[in-house]
N, C-alpha and C. Protein backbone atom coordinates (compact mmCIF):
# COMPACT_ATOMS: atom_id res chain seq x y z
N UNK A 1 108.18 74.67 76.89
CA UNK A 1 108.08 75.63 77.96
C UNK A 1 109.33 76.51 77.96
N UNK A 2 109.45 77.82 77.97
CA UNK A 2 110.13 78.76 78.19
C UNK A 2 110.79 78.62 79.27
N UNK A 3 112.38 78.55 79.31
CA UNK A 3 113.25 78.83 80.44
C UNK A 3 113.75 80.19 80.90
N UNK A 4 114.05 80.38 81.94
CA UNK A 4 114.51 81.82 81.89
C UNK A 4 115.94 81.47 83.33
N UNK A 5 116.66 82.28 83.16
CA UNK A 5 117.55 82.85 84.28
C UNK A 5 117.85 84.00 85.00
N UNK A 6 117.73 83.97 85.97
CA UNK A 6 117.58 85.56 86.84
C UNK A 6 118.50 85.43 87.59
N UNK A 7 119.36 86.62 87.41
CA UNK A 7 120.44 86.83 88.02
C UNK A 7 120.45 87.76 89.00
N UNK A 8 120.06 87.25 90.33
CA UNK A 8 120.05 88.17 91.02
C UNK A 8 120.80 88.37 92.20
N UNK A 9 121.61 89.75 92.28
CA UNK A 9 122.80 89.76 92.91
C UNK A 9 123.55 88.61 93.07
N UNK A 10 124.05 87.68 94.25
CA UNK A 10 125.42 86.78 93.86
C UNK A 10 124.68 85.21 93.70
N UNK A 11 123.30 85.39 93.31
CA UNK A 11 122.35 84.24 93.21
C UNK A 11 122.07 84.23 91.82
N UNK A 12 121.81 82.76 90.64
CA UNK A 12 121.15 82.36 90.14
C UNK A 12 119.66 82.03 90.12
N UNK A 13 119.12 81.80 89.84
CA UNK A 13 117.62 80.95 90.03
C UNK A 13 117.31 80.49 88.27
N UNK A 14 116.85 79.47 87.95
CA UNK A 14 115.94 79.27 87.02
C UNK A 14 114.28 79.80 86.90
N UNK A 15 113.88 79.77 86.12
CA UNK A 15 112.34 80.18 85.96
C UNK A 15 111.74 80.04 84.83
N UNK A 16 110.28 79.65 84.97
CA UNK A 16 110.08 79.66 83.69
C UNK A 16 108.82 80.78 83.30
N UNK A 17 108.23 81.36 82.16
CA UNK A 17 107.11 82.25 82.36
C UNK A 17 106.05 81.56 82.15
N UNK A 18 104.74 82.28 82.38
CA UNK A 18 103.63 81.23 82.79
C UNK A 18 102.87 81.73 81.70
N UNK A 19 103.18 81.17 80.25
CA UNK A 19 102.62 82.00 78.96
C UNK A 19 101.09 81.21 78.96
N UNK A 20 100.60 80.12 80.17
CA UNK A 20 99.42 79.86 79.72
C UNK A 20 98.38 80.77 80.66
N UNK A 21 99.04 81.74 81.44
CA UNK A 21 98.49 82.00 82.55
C UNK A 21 98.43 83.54 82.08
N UNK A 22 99.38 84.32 81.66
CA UNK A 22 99.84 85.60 80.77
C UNK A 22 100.43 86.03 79.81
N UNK A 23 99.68 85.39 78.91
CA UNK A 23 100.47 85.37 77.56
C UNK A 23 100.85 87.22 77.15
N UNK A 24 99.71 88.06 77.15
CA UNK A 24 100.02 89.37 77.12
C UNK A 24 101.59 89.76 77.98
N UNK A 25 101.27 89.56 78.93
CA UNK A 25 102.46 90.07 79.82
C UNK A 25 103.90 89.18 79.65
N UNK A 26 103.79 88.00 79.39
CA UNK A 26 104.66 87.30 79.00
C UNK A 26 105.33 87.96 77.63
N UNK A 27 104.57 88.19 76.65
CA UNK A 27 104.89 88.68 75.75
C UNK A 27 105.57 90.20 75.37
N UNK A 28 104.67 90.60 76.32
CA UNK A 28 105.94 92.29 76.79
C UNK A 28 106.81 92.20 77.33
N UNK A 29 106.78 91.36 78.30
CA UNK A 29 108.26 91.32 78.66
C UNK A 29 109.48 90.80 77.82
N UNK A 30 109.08 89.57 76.87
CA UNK A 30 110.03 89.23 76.61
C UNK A 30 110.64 90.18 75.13
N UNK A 31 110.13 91.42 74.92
CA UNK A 31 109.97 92.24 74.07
C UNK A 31 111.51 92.98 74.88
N UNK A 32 111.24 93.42 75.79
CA UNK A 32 112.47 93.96 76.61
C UNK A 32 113.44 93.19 77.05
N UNK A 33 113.78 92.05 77.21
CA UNK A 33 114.82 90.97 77.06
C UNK A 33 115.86 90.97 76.60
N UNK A 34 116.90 91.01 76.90
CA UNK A 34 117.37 90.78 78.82
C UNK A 34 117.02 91.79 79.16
N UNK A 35 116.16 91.88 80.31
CA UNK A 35 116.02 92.67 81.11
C UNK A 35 116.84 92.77 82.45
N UNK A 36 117.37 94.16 82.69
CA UNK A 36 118.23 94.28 83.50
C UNK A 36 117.59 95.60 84.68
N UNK A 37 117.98 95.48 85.96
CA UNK A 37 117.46 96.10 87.12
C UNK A 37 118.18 96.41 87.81
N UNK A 38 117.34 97.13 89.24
CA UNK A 38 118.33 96.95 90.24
C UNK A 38 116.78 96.61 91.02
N UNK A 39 117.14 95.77 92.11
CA UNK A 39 116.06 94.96 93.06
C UNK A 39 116.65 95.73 94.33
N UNK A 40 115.46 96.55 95.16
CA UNK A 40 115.32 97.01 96.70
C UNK A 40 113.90 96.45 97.01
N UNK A 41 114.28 96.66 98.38
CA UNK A 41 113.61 95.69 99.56
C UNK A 41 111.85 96.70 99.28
N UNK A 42 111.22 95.71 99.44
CA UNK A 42 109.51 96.90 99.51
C UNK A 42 109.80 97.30 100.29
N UNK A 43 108.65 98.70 100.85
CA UNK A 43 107.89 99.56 101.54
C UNK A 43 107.47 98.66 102.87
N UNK A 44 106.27 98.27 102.09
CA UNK A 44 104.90 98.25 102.61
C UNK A 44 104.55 96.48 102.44
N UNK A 45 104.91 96.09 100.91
CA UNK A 45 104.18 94.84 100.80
C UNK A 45 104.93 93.39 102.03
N UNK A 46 105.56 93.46 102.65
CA UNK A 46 106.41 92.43 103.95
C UNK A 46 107.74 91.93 102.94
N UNK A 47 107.54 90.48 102.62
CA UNK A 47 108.94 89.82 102.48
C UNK A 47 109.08 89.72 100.56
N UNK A 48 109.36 91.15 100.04
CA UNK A 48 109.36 90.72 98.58
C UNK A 48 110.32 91.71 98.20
N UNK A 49 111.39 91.68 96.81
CA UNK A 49 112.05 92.64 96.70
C UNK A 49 110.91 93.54 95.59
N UNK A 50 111.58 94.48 94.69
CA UNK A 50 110.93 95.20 93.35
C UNK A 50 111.95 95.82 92.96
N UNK A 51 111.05 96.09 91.66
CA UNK A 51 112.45 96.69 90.51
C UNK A 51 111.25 97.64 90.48
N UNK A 52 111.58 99.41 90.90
CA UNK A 52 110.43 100.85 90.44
C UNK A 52 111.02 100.80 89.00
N UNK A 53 110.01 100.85 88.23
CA UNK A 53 110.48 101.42 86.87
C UNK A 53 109.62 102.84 86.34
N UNK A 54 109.03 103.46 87.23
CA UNK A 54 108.98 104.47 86.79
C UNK A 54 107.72 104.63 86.13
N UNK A 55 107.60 105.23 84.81
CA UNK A 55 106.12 105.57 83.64
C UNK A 55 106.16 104.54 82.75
N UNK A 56 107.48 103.25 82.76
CA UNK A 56 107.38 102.41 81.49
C UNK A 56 105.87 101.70 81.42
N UNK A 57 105.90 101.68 80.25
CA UNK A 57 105.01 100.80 79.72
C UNK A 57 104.88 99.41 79.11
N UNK A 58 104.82 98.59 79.89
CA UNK A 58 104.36 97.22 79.13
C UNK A 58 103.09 97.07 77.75
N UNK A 59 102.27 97.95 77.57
CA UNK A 59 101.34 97.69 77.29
C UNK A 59 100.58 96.72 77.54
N UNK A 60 100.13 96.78 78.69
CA UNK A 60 99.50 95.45 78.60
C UNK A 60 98.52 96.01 80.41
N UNK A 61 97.41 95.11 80.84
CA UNK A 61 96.42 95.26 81.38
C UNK A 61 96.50 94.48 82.81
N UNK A 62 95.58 93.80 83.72
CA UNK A 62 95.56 92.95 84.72
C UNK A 62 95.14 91.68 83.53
N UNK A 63 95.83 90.26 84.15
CA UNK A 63 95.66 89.23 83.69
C UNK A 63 96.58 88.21 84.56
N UNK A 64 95.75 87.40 85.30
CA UNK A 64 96.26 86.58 86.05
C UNK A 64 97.13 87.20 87.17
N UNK A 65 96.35 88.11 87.95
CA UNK A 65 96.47 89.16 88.77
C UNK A 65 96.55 88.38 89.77
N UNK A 66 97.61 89.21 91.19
CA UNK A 66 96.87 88.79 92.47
C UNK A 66 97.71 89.57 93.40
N UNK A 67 97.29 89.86 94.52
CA UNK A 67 98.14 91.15 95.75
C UNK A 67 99.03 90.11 96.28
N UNK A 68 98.93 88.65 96.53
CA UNK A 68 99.62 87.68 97.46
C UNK A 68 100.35 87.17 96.74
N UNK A 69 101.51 87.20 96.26
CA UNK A 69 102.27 86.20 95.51
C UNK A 69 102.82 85.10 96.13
N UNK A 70 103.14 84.16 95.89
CA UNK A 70 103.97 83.01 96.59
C UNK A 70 105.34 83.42 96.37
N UNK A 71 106.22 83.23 97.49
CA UNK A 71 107.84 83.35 97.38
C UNK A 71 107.98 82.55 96.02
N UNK A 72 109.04 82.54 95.19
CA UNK A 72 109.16 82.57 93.99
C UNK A 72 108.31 83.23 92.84
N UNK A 73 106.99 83.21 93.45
CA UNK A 73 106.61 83.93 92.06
C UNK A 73 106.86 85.82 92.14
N UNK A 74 106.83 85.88 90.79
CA UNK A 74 106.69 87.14 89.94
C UNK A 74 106.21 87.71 89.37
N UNK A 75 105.35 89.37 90.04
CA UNK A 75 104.83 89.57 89.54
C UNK A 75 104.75 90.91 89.15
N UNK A 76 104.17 91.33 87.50
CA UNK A 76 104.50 92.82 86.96
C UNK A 76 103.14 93.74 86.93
N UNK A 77 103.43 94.79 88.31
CA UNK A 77 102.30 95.53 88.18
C UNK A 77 102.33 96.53 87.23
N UNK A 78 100.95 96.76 85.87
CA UNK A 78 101.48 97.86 84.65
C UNK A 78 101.19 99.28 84.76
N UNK A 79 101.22 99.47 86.31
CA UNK A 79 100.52 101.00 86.44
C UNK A 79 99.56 101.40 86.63
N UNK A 80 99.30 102.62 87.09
CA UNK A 80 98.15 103.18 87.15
C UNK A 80 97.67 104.03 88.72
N UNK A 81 97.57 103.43 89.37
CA UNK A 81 97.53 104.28 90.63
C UNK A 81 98.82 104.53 91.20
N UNK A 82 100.16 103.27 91.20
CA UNK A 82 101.24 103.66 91.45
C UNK A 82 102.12 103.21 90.12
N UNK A 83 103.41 103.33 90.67
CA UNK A 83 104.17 103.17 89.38
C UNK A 83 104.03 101.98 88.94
N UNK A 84 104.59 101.76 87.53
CA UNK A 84 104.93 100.51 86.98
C UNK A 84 106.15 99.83 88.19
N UNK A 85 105.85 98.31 88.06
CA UNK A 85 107.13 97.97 89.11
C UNK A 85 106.80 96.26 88.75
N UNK A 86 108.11 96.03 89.54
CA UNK A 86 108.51 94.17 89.32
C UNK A 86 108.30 93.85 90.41
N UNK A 87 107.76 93.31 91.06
CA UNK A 87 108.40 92.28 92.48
C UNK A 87 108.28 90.91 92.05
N UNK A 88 109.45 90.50 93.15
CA UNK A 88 109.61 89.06 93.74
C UNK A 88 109.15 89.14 94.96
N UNK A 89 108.42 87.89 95.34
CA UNK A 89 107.97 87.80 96.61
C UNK A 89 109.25 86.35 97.23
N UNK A 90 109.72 86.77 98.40
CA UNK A 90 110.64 85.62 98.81
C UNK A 90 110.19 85.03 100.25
N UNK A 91 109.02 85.58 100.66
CA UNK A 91 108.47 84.85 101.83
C UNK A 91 106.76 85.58 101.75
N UNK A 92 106.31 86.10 102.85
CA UNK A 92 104.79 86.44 102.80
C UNK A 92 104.77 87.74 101.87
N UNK A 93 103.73 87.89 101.56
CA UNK A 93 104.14 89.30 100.68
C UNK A 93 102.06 89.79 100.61
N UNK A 94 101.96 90.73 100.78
CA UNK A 94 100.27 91.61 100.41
C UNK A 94 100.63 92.62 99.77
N UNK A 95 100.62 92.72 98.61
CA UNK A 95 101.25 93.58 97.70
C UNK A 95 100.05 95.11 97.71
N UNK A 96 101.23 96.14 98.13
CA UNK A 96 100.27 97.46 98.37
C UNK A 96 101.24 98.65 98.13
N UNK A 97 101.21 99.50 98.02
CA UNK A 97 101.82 101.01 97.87
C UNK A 97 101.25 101.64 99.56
N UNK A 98 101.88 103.20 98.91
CA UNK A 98 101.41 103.93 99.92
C UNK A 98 99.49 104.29 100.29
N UNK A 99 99.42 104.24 98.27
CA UNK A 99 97.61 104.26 97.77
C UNK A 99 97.16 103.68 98.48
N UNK A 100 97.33 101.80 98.99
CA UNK A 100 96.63 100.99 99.30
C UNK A 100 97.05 99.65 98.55
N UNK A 101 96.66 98.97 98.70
CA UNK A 101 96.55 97.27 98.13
C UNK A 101 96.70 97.67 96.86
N UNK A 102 97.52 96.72 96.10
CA UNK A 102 97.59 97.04 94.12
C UNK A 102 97.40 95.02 94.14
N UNK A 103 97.31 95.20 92.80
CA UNK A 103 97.73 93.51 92.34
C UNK A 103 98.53 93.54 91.04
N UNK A 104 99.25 92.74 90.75
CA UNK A 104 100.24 92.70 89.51
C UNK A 104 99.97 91.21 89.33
N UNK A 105 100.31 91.27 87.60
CA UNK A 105 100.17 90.55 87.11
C UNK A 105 101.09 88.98 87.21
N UNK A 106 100.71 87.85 87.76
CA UNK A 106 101.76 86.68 87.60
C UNK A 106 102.43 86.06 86.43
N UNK A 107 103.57 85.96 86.65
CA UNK A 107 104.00 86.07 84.86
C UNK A 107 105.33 85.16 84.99
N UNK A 108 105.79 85.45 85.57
CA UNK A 108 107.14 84.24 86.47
C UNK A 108 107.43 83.43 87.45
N UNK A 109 107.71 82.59 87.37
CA UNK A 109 107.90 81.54 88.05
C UNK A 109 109.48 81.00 88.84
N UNK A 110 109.96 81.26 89.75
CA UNK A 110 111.36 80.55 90.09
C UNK A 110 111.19 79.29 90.08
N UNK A 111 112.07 78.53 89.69
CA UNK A 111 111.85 76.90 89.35
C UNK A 111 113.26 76.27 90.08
N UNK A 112 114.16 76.72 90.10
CA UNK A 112 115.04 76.29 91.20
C UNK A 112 116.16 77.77 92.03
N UNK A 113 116.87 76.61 93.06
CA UNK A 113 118.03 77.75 93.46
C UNK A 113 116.51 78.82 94.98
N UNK A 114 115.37 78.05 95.00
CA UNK A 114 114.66 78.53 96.09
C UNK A 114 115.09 78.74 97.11
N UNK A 115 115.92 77.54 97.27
CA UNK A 115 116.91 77.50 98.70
C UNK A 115 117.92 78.88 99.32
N UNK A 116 118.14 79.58 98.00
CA UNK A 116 118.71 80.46 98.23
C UNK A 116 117.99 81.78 98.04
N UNK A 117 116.18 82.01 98.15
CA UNK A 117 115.64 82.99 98.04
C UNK A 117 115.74 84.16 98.76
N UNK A 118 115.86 83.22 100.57
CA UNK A 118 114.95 84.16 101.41
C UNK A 118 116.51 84.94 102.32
N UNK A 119 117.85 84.18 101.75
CA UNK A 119 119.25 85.23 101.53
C UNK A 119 118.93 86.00 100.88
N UNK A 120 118.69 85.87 99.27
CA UNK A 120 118.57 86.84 98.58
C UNK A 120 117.62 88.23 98.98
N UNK A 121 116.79 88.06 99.57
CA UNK A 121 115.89 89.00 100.07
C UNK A 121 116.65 89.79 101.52
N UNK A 122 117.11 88.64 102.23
CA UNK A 122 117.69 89.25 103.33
C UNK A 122 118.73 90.08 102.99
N UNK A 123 119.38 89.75 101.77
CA UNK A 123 120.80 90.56 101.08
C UNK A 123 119.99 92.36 100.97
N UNK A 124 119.40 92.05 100.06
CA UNK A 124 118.89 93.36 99.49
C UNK A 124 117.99 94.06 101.14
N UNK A 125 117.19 93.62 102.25
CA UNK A 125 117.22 94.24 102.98
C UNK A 125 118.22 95.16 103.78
N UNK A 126 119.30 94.02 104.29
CA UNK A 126 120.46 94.53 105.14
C UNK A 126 121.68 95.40 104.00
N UNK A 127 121.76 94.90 102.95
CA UNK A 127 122.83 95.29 102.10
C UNK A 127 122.58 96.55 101.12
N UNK A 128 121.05 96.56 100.61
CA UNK A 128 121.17 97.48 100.12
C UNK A 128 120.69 97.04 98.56
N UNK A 129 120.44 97.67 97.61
CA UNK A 129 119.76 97.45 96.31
C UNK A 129 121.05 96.86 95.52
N UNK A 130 120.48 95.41 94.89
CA UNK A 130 121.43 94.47 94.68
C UNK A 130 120.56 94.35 92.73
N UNK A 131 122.23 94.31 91.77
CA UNK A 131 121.54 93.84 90.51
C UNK A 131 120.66 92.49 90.04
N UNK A 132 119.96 92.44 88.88
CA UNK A 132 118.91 91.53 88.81
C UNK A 132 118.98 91.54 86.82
N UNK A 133 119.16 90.54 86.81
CA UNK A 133 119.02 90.61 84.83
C UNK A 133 118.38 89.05 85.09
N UNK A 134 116.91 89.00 84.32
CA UNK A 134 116.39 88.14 83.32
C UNK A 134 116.93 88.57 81.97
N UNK A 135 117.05 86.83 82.04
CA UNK A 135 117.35 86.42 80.00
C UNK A 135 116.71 85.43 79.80
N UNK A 136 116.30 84.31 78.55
CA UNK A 136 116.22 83.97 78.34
C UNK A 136 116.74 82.61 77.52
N UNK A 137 116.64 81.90 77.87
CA UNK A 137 117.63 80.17 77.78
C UNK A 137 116.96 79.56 76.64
């Protein structure tokens, strides 16, 4: 099983990717590895941060999709009605734009350091857009 580390702002977390669940998306991502960001607070979707990336392309489709993520998980929406984008969900989350409801793909997993999620989220609300690098272990 694939380890990963996410560094986000003055937090660690472990994780691992869920290559039985998204192997496509697993596999684009780790194409861009280390991936490096900056994480702000959503809009619209409640308690999750995101990384906007703009027109990039993953190549890759819906697979193991869903609008609700669980705090720790991660998930990469690949475009199309709104931008490409990352979120973490760190408490309730209904993942939507201004369009309406989207779903992104589940692809990561936080596996420890949870304890320190729903700071991390509160950081990037009150503080402001905080850095974020996945690598790989």
């Amino acid at each position: 099983m694939s380890q990963l580390i996410v560094h986000a702002g003055d937090f660690v977390f472990q994780a691992r990717f869920e290559e039985q669940l998204a192997p496509k998306t697993v596999a684009a991502f780790r194409k861009a590895m280390p991936f490096e960001s900056q994480a702000i607070h959503v809009r619209w979707s409640g308690e999750g941060v995101w990384m906007p990336l703009g027109d990039l392309d993953f190549g890759v489709t819906y697979e193991n999709h869903t609008s609700y993520p669980a705090p720790g998980q991660i998930i990469l929406y690949p475009g199309g009605i709104s931008e490409t984008e990352i979120l973490l969900a760190y408490g309730g989350v209904h993942f939507a734009s201004k369009m309406g409801q989207l779903a992104g793909n589940h692809f990561v997993t936080l596996t420890s350091g949870l304890e320190n999620l729903a700071t991390f989220g509160k950081t990037v609300l009150w503080k402001g857009a905080q850095k974020i690098r996945f690598e790989e272990v």
